[in-house]
Protein backbone atom coordinates (compact mmCIF):
# COMPACT_ATOMS: atom_id res chain seq x y z
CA UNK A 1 21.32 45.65 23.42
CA UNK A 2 20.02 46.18 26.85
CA UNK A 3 16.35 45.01 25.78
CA UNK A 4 17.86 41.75 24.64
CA UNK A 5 19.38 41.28 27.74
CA UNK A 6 23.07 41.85 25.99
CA UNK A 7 24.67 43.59 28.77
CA UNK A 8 28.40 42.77 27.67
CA UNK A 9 27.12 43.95 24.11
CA UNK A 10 25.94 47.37 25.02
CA UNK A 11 28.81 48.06 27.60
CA UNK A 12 31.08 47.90 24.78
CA UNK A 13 28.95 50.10 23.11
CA UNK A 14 28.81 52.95 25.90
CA UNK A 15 32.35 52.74 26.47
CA UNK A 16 33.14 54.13 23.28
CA UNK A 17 32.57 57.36 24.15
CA UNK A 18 31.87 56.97 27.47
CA UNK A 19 34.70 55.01 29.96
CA UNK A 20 33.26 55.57 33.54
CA UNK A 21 29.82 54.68 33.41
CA UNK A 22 29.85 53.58 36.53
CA UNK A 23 30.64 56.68 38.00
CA UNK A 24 28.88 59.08 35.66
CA UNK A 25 25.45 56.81 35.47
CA UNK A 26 25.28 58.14 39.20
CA UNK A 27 26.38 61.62 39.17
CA UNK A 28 24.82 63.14 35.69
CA UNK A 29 22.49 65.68 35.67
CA UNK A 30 21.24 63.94 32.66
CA UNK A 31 20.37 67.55 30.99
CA UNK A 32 19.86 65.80 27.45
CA UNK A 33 16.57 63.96 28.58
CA UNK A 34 14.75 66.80 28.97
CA UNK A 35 15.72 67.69 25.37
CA UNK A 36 15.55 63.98 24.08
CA UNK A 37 13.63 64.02 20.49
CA UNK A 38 12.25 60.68 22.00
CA UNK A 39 9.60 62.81 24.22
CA UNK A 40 8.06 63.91 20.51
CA UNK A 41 6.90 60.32 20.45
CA UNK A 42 6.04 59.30 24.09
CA UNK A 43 8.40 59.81 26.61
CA UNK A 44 12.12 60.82 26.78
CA UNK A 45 15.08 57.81 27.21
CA UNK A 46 16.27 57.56 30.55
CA UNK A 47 19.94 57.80 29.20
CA UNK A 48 21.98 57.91 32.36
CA UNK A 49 19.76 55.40 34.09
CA UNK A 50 20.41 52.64 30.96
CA UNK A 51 24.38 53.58 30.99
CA UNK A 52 23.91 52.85 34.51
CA UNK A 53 21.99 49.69 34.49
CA UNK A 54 24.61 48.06 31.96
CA UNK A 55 27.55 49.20 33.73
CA UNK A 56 26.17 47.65 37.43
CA UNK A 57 25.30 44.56 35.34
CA UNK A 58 29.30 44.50 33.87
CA UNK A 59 30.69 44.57 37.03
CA UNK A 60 28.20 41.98 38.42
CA UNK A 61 29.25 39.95 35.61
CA UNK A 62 31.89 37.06 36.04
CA UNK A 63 34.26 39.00 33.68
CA UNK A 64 33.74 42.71 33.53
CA UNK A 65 34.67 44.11 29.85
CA UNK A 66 37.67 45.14 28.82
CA UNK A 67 38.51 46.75 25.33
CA UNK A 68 41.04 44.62 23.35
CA UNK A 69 44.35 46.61 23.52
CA UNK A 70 45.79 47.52 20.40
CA UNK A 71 49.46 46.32 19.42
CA UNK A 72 52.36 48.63 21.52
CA UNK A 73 52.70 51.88 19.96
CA UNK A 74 56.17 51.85 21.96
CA UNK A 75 55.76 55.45 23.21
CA UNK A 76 54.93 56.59 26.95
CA UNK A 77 52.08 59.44 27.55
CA UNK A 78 51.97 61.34 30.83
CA UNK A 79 48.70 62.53 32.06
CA UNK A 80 48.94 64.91 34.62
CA UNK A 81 45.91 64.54 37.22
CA UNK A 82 43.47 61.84 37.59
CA UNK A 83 40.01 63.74 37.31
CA UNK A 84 37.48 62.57 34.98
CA UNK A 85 39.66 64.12 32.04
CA UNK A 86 42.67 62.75 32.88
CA UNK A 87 41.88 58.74 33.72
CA UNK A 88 39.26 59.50 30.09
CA UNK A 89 42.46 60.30 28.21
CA UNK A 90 44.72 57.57 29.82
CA UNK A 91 42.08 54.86 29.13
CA UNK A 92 41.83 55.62 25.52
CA UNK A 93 45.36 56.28 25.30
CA UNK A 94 46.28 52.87 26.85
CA UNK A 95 43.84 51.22 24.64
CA UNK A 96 45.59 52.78 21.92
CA UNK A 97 48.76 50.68 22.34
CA UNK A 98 50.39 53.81 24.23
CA UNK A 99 52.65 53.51 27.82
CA UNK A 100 50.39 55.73 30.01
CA UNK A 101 51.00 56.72 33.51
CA UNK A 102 48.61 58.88 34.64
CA UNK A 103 50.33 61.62 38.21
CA UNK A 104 47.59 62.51 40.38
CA UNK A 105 48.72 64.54 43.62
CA UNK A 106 46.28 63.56 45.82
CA UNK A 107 46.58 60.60 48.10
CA UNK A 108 44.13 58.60 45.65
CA UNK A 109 42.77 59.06 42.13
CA UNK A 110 39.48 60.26 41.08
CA UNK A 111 39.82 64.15 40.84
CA UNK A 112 36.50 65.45 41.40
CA UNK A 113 34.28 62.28 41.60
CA UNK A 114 36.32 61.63 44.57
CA UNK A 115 37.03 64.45 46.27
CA UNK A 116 34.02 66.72 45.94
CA UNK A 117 30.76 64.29 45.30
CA UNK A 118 29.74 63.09 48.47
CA UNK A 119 29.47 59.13 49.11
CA UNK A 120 25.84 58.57 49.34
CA UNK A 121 25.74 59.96 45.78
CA UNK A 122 28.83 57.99 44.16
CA UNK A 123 29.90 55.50 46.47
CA UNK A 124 33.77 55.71 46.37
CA UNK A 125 34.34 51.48 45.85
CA UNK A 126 32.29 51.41 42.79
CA UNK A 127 34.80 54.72 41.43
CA UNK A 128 37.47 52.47 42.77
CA UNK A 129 36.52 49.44 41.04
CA UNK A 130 35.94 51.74 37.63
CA UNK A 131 39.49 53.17 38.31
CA UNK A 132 40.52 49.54 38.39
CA UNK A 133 38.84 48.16 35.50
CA UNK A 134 40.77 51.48 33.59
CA UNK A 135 43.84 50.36 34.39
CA UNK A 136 43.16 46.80 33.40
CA UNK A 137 45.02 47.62 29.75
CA UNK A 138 47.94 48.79 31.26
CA UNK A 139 47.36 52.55 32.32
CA UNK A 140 49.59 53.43 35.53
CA UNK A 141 47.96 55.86 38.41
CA UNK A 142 50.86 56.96 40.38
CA UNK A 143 49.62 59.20 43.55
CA UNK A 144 51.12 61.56 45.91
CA UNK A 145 53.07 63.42 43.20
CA UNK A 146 52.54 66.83 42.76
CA UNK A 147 53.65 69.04 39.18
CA UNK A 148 55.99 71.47 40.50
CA UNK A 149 56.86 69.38 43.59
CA UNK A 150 58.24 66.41 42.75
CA UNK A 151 58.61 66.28 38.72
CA UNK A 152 58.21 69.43 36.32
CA UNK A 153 56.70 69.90 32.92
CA UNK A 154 60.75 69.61 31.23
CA UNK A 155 61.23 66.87 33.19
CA UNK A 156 57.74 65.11 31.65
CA UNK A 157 58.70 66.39 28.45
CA UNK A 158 62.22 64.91 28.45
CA UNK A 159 60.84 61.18 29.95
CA UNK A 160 57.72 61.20 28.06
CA UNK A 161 56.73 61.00 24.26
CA UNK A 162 53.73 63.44 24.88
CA UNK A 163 51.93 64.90 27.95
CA UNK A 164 48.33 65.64 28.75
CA UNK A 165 47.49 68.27 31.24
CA UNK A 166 44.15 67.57 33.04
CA UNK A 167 44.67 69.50 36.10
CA UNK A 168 41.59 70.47 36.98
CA UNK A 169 40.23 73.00 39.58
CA UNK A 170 40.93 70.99 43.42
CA UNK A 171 41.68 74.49 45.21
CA UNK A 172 39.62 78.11 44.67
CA UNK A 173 40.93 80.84 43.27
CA UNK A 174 40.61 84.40 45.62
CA UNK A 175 38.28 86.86 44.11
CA UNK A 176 39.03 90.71 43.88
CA UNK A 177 35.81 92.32 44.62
């Protein structure tokens, strides 16, 4: 789709599997090219780089794609944490038809991509704006709460339908040597 110029088209194709491609078209290692069965042929595809290309060309767009949201499901999800894993479960969740409110305990969401990839490699608007266009289906980010501080897993599991724990790994763990 991207050689015909169809960005909207192959957007909607990427975010099938893939819902920040904003984010991760800048921060891949893109290990698969080097394995791509392409290079057999001539040269490997520069995955990441086309994922990328379509995704800056979305979000340039007038309207930026959004999945049509299935009919309400009328049961609420809580994700716990707002990494990669969590706002990838939320956003399929959401399109899904499900209530999702995604609890991140840092001041703003993003896990990871936020936190511990420095700005001149993933600018933190564009991982805002992806955040955004997540959300745009009715996913909730609510920040500054903290599992075990301000709500606990029987609480979530008496409020919520289901929960999803995407935690992550924000602090190290001492070593024993």
């Amino acid at each position: 789709h991207i050689s015909q110029n169809d960005h909207q088209k192959a957007i909607e194709v990427i975010k099938r599997t893939l819902p920040m491609p904003l984010s991760i078209g800048r921060v891949c290692p893109a290990f698969c090219e080097s394995e791509c069965r392409r290079s057999l042929v001539d040269e490997p595809i520069a995955i990441r780089q086309l994922k990328r290309h379509a995704a800056d060309a979305d979000l340039a767009a007038h309207e930026a794609y959004v999945p049509e949201k299935k009919p309400a499901k009328h049961r609420k999800i809580a994700v716990v944490g707002s990494g990669p894993g969590g706002l990838t479960a939320g956003y399929y969740l959401s399109n899904e038809g499900y209530d999702v409110t995604v609890f991140e305990s840092m001041p703003k969401a993003g896990g990871w991509l936020r936190y511990g990839i420095p700005e001149y490699r993933l600018p933190k608007d564009i991982l805002d704006k992806e955040i955004e266009l997540m959300c745009r289906n009715g996913m909730q980010v609510e920040t500054n709460k903290k599992l075990g501080v301000d709500f606990t897993l029987s609480q979530l599991s008496e409020d919520y339908d289901a929960v999803c724990l995407a935690v992550g790994a924000s602090q190290a763990v001492e070593m024993n040597y």
